[in-house]
PDB file of N, CA and C in Angstrom:
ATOM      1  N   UNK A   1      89.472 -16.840   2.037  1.00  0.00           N
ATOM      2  CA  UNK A   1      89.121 -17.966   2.867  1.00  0.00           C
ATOM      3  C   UNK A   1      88.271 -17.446   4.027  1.00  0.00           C
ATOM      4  N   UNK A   2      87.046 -18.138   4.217  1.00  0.00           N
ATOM      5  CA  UNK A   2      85.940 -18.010   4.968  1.00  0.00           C
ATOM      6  C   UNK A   2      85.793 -18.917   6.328  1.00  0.00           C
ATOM      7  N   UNK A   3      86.068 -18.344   7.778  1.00  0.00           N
ATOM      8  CA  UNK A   3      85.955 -18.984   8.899  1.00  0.00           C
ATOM      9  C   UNK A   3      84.672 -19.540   8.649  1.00  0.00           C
ATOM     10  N   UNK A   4      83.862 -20.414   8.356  1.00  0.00           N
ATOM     11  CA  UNK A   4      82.667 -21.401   8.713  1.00  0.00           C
ATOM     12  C   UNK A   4      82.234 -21.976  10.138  1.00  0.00           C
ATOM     13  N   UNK A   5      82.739 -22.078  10.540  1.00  0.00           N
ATOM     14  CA  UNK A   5      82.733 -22.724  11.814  1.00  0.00           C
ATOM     15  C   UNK A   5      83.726 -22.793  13.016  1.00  0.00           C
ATOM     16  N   UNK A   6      83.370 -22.390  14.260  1.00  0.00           N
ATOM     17  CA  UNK A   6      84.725 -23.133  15.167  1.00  0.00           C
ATOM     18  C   UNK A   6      84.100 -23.386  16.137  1.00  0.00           C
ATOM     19  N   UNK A   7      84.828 -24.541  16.744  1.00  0.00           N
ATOM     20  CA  UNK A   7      83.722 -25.409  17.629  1.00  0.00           C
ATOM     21  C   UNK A   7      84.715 -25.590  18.831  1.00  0.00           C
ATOM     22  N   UNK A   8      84.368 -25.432  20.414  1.00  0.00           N
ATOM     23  CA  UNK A   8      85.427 -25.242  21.369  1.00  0.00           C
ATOM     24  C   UNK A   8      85.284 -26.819  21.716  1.00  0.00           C
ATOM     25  N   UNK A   9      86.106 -27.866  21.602  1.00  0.00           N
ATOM     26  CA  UNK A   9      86.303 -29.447  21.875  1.00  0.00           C
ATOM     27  C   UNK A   9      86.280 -29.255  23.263  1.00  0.00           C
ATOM     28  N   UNK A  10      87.164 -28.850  23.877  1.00  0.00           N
ATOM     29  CA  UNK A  10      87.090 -29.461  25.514  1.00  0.00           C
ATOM     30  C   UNK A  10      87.974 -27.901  26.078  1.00  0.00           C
ATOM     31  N   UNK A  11      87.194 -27.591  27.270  1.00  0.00           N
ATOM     32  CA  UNK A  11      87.440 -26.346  27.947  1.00  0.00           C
ATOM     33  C   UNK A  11      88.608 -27.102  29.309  1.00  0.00           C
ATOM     34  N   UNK A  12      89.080 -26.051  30.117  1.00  0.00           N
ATOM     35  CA  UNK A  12      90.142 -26.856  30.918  1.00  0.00           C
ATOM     36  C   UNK A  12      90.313 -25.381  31.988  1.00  0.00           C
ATOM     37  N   UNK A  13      90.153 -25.862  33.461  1.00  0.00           N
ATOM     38  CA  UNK A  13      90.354 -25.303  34.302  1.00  0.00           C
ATOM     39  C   UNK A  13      91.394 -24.295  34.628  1.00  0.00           C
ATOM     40  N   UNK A  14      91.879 -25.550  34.887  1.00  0.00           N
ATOM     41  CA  UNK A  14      93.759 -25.282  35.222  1.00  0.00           C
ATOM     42  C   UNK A  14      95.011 -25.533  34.837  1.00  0.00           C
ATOM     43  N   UNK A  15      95.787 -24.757  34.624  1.00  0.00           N
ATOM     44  CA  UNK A  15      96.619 -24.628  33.905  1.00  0.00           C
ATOM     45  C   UNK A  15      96.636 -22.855  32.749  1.00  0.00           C
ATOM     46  N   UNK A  16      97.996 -23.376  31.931  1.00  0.00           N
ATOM     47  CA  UNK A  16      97.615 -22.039  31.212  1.00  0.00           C
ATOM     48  C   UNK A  16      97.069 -22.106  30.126  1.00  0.00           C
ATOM     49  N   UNK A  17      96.678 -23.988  29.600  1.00  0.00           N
ATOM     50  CA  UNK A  17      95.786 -24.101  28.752  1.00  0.00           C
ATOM     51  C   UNK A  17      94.198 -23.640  28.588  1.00  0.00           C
ATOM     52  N   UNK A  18      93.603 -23.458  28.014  1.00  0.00           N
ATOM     53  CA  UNK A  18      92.282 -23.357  28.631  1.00  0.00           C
ATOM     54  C   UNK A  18      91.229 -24.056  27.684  1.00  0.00           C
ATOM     55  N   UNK A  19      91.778 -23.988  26.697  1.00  0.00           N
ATOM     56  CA  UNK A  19      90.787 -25.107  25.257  1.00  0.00           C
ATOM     57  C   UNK A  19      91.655 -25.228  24.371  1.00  0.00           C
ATOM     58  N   UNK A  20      90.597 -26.204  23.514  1.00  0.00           N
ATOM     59  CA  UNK A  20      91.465 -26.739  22.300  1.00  0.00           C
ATOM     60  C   UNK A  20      90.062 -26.870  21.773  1.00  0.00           C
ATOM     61  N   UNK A  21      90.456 -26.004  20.053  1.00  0.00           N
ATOM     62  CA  UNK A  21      89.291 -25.388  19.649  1.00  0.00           C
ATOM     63  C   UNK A  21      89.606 -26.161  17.895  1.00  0.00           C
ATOM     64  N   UNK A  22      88.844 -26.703  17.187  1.00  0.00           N
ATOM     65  CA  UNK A  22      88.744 -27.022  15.886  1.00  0.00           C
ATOM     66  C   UNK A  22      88.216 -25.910  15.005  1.00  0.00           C
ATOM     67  N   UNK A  23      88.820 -25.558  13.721  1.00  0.00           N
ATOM     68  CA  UNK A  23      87.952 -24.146  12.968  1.00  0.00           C
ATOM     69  C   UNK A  23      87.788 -24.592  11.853  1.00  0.00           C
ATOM     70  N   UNK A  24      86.730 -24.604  11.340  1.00  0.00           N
ATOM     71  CA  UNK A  24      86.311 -25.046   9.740  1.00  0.00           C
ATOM     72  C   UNK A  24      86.085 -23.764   8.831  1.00  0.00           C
ATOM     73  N   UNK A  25      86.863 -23.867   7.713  1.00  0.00           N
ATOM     74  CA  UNK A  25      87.200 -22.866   6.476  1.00  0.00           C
ATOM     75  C   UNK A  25      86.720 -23.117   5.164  1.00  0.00           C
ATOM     76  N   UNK A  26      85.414 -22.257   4.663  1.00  0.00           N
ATOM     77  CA  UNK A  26      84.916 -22.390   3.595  1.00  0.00           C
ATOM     78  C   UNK A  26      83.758 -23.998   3.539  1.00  0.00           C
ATOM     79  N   UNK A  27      83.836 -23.732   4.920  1.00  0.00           N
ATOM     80  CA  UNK A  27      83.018 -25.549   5.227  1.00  0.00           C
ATOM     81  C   UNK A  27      83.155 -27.103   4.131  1.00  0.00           C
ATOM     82  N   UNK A  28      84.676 -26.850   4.040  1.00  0.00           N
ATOM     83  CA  UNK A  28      85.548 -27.921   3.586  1.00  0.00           C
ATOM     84  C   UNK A  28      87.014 -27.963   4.239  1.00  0.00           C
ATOM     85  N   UNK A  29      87.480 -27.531   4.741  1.00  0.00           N
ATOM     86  CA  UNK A  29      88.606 -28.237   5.389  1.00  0.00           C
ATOM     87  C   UNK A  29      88.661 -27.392   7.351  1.00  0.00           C
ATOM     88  N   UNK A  30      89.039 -28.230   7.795  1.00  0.00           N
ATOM     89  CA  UNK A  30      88.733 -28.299   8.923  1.00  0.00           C
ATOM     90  C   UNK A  30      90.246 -28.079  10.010  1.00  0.00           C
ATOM     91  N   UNK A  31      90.277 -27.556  10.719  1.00  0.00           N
ATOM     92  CA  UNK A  31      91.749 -27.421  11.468  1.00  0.00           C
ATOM     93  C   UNK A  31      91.578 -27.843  12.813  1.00  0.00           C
ATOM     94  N   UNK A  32      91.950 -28.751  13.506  1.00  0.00           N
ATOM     95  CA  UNK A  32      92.198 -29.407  14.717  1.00  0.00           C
ATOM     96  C   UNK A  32      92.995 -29.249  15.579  1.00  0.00           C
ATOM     97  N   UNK A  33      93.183 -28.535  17.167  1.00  0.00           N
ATOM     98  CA  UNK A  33      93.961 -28.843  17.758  1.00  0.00           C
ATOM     99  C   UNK A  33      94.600 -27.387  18.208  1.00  0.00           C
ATOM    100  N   UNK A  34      93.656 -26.429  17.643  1.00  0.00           N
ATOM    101  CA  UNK A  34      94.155 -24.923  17.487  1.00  0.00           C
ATOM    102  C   UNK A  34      94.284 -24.880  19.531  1.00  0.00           C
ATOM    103  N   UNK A  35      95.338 -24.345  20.173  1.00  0.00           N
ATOM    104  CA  UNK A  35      95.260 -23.973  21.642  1.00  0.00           C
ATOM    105  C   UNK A  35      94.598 -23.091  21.974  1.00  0.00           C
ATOM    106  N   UNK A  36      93.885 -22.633  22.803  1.00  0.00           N
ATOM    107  CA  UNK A  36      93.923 -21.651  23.605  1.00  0.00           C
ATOM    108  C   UNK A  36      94.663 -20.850  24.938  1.00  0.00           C
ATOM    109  N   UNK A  37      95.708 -20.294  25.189  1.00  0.00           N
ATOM    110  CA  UNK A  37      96.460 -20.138  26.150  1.00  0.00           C
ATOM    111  C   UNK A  37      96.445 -18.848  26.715  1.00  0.00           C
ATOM    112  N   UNK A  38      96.352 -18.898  28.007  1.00  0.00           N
ATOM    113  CA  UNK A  38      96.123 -18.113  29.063  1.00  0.00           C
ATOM    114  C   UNK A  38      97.616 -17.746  29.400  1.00  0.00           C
ATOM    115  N   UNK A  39      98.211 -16.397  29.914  1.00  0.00           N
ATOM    116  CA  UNK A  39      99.454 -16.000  30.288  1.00  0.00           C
ATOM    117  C   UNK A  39      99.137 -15.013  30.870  1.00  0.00           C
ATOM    118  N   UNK A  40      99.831 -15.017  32.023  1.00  0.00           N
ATOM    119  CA  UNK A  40      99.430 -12.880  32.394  1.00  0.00           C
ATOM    120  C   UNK A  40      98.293 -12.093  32.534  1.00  0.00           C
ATOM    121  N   UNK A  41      97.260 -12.925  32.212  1.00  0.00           N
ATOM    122  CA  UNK A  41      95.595 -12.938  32.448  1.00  0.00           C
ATOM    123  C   UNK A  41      95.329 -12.150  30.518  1.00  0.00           C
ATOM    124  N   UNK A  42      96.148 -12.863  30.064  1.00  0.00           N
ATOM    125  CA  UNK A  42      96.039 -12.544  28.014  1.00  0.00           C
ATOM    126  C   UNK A  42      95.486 -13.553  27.646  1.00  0.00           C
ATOM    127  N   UNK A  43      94.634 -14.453  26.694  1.00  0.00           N
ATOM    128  CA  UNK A  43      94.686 -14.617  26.131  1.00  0.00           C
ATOM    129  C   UNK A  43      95.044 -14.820  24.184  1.00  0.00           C
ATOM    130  N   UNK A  44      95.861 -16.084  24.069  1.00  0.00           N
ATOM    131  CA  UNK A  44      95.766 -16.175  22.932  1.00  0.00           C
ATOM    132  C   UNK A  44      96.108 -17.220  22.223  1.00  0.00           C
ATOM    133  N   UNK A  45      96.504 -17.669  20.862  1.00  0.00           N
ATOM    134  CA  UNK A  45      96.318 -19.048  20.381  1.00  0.00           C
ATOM    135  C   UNK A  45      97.413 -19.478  19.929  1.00  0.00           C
ATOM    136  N   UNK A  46      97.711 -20.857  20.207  1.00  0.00           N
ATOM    137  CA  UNK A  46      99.077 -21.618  19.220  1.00  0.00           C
ATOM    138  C   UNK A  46      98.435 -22.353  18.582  1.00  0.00           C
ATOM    139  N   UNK A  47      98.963 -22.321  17.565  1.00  0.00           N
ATOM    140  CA  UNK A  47      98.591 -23.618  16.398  1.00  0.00           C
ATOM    141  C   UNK A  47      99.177 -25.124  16.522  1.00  0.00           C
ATOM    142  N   UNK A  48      98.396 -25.963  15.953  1.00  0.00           N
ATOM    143  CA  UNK A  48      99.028 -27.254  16.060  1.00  0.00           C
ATOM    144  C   UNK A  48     100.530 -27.455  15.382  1.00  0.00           C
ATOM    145  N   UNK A  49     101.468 -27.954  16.746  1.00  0.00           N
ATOM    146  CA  UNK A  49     102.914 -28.400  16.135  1.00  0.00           C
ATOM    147  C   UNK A  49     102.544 -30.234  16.813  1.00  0.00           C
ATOM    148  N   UNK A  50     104.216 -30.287  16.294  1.00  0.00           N
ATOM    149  CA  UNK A  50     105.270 -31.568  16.382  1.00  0.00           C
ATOM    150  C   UNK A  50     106.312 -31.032  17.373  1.00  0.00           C
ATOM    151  N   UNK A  51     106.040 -31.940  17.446  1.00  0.00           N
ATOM    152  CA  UNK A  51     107.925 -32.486  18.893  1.00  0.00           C
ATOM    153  C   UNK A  51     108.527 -33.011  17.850  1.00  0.00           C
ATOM    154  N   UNK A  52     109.597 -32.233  17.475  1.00  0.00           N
ATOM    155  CA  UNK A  52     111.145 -32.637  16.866  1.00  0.00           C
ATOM    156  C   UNK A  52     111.785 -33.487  17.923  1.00  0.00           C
ATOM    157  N   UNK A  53     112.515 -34.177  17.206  1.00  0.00           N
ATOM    158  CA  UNK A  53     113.815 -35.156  17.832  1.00  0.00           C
ATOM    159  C   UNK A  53     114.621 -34.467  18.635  1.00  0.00           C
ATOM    160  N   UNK A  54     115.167 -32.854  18.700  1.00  0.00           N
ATOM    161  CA  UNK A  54     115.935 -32.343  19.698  1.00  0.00           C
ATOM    162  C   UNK A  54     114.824 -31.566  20.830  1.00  0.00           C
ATOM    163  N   UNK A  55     113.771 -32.060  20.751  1.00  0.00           N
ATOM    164  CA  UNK A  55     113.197 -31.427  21.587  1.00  0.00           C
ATOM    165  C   UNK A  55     112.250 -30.497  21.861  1.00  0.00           C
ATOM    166  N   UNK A  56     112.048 -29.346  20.922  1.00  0.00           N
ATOM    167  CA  UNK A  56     111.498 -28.213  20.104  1.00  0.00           C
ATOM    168  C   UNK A  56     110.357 -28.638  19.641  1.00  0.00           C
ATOM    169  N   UNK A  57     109.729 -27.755  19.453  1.00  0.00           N
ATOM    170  CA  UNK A  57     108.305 -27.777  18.908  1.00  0.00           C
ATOM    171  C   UNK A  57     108.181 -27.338  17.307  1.00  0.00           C
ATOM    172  N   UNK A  58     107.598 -27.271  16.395  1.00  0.00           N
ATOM    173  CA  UNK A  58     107.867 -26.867  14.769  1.00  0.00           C
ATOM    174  C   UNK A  58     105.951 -27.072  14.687  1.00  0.00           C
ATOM    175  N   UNK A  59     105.413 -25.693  14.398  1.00  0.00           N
ATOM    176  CA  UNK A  59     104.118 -25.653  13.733  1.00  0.00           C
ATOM    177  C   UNK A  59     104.121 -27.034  12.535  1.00  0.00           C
ATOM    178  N   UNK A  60     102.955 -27.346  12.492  1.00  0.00           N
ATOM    179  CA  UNK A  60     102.552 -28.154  11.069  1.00  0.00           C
ATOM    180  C   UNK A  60     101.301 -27.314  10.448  1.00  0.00           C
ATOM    181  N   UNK A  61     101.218 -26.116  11.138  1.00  0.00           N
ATOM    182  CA  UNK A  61     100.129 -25.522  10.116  1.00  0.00           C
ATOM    183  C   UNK A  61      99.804 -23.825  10.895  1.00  0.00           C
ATOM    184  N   UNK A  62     100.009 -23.254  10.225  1.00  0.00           N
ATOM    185  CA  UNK A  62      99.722 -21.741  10.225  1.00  0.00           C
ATOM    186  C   UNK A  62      99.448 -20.500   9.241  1.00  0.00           C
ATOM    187  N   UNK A  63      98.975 -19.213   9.966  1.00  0.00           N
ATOM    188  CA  UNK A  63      98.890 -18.402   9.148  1.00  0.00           C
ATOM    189  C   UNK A  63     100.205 -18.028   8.237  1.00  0.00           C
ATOM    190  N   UNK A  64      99.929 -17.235   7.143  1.00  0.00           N
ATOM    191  CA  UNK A  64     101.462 -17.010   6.422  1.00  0.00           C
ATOM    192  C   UNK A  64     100.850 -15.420   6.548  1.00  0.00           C
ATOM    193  N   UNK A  65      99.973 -14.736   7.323  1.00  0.00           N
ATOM    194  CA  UNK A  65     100.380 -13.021   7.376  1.00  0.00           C
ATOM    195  C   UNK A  65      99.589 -12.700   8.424  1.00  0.00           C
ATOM    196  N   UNK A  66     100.274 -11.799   9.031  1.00  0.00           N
ATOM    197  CA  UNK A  66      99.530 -11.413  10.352  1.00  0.00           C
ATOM    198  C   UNK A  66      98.005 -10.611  10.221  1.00  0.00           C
ATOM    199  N   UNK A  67      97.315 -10.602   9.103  1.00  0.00           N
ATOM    200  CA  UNK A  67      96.007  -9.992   8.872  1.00  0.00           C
ATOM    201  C   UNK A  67      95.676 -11.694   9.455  1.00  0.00           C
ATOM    202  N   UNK A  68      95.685 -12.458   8.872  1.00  0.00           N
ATOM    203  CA  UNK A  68      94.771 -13.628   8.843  1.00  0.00           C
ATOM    204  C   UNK A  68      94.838 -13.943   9.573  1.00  0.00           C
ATOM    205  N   UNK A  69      96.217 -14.104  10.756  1.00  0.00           N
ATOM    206  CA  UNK A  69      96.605 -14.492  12.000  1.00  0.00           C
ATOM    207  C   UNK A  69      95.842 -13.674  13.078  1.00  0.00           C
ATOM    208  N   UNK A  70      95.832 -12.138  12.697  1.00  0.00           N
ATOM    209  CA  UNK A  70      94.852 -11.794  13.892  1.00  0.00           C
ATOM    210  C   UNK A  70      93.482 -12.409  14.027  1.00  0.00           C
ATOM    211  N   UNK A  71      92.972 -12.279  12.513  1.00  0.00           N
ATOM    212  CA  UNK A  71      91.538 -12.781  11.946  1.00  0.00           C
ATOM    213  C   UNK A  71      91.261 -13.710  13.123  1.00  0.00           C
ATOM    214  N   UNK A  72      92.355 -14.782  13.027  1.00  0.00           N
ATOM    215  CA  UNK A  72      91.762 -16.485  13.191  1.00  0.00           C
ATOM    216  C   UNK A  72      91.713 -15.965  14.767  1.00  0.00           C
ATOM    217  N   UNK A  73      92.598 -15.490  15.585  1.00  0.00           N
ATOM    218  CA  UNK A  73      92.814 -15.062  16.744  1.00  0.00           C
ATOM    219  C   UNK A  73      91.805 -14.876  17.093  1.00  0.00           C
ATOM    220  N   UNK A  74      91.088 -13.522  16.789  1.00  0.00           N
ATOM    221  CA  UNK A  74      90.145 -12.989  16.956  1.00  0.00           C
ATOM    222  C   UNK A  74      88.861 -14.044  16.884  1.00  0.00           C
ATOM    223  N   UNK A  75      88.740 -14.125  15.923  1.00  0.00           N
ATOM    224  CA  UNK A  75      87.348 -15.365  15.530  1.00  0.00           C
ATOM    225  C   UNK A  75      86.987 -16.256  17.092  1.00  0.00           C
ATOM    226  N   UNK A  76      88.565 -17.401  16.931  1.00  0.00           N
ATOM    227  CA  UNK A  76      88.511 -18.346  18.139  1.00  0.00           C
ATOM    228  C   UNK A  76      88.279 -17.958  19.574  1.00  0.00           C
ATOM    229  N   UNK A  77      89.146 -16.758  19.680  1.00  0.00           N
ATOM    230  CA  UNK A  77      88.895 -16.258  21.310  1.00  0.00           C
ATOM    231  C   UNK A  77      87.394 -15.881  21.568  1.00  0.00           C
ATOM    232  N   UNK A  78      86.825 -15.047  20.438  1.00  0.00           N
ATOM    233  CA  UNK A  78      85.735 -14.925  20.658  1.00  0.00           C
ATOM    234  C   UNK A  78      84.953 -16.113  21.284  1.00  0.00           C
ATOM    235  N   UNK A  79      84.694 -17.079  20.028  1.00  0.00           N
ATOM    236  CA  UNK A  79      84.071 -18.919  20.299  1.00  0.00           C
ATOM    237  C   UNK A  79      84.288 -19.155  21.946  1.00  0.00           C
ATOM    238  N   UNK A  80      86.120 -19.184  21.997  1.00  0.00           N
ATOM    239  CA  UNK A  80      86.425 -19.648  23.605  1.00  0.00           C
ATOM    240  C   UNK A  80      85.532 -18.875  24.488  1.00  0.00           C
ATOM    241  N   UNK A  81      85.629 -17.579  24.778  1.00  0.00           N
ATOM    242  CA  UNK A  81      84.849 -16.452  25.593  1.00  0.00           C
ATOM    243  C   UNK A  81      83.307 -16.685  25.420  1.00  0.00           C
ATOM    244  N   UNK A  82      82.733 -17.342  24.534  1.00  0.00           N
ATOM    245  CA  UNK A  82      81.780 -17.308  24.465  1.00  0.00           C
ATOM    246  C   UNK A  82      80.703 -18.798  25.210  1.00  0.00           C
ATOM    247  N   UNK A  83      82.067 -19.458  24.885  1.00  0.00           N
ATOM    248  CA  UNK A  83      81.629 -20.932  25.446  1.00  0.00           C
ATOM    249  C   UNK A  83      82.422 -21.496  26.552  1.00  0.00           C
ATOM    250  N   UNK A  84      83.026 -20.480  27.009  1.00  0.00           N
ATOM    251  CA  UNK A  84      83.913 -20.546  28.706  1.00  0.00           C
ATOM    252  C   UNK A  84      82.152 -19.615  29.400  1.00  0.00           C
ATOM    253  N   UNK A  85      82.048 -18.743  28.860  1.00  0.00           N
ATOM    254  CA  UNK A  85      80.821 -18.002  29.926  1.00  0.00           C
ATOM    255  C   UNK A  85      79.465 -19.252  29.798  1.00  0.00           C
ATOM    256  N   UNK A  86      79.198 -19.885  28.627  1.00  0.00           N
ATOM    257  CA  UNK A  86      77.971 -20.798  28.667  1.00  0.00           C
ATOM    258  C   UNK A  86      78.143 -21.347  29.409  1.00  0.00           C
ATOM    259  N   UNK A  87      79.559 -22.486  30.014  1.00  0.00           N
ATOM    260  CA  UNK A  87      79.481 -23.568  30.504  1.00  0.00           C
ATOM    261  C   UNK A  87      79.446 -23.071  31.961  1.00  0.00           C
ATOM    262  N   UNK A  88      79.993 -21.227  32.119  1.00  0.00           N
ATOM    263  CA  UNK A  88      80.230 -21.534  33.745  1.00  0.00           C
ATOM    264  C   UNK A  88      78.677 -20.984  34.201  1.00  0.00           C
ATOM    265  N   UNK A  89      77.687 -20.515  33.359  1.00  0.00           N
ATOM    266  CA  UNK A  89      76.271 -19.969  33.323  1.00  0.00           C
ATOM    267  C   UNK A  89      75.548 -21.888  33.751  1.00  0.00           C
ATOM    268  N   UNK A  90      76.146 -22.733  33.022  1.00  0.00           N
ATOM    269  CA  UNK A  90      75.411 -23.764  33.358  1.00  0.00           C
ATOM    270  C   UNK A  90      75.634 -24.627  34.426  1.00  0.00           C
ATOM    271  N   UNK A  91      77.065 -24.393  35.020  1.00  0.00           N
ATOM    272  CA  UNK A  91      77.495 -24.829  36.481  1.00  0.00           C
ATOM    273  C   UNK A  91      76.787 -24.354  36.820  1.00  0.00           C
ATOM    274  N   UNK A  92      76.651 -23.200  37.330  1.00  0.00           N
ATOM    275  CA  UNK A  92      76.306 -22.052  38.418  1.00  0.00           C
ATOM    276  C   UNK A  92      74.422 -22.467  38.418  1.00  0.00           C
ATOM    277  N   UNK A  93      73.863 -22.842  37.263  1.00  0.00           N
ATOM    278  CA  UNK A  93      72.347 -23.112  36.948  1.00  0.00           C
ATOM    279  C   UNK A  93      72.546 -24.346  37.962  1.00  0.00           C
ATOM    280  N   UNK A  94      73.526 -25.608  37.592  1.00  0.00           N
ATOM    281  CA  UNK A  94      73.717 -26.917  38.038  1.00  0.00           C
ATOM    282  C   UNK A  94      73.420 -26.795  39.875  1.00  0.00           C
ATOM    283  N   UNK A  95      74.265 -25.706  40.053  1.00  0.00           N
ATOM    284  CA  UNK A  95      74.809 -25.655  41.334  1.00  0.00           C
ATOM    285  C   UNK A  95      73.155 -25.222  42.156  1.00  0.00           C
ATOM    286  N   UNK A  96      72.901 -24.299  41.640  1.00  0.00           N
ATOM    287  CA  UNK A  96      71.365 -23.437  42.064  1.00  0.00           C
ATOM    288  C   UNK A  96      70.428 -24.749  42.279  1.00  0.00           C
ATOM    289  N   UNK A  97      70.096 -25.449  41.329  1.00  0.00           N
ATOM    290  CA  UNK A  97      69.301 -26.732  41.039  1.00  0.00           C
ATOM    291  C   UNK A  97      69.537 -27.523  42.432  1.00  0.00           C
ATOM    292  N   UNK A  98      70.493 -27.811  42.822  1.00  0.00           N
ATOM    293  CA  UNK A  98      71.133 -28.793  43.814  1.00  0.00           C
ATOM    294  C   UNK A  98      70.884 -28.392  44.665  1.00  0.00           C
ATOM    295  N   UNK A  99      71.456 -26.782  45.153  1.00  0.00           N
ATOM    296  CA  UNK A  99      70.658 -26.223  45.999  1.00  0.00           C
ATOM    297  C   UNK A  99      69.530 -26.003  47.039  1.00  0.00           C
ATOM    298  N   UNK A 100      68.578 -25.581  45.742  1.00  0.00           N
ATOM    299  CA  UNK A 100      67.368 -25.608  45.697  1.00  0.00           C
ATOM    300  C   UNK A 100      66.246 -27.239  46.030  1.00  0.00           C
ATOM    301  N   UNK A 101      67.144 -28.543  45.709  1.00  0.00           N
ATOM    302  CA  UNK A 101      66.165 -29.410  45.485  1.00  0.00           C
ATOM    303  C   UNK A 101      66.758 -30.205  47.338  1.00  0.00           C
ATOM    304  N   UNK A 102      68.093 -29.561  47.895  1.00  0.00           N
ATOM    305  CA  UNK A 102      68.112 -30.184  49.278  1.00  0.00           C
ATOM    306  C   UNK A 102      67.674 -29.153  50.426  1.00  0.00           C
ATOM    307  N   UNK A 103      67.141 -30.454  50.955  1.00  0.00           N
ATOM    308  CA  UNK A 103      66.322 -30.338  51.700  1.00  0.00           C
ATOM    309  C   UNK A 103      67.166 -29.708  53.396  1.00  0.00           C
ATOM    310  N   UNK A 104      66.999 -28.824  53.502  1.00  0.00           N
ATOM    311  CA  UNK A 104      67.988 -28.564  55.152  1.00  0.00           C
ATOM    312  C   UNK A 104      67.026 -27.839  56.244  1.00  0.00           C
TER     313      UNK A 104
END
């Protein structure tokens, strides 16, 4: 199985979330909802669960061996790192622009 694609949905400041990243495999099935989580200044990823009735959380979809689990790890953080530095390259452009166009 072939990572095809992963696309970072929405990046997030604060908190220890930091994205929520979709990954497409063999460019037919598609995975939604993958986390990105920040701890201890680590990154790394939870997969999409459910809230059980007592409370608990229960995956609805994961790796079954830690080769593939690093794989996907690896793959996404990359994507995140890659599109956490674009967006803060395009603030910082945003910010310069604004800057630059008042008048003091």
């Amino acid at each position: 199985m072939t990572i095809t694609d992963i696309k970072v949905r929405k990046l997030f400041d604060d908190g220890p979330m930091k994205a929520i990243v979709s990954v497409t495999f063999d460019g037919q099935l598609v995975l939604h909802d993958i986390k990105v989580i920040s701890v201890r200044e680590k990154n790394f990823i939870v997969m999409p669960s459910r809230k059980k009735s007592d409370g608990t959380y229960r995956d609805i979809v994961h790796p079954i061996n830690a080769d593939f689990r690093g794989l996907l790890e690896e793959e996404v953080l990359k994507a995140y790192e890659a599109e956490a530095a674009r967006a803060a390259a395009e603030e910082e452009a945003e910010a310069l622009e604004g800057s630059a166009s008042d008048p003091a």
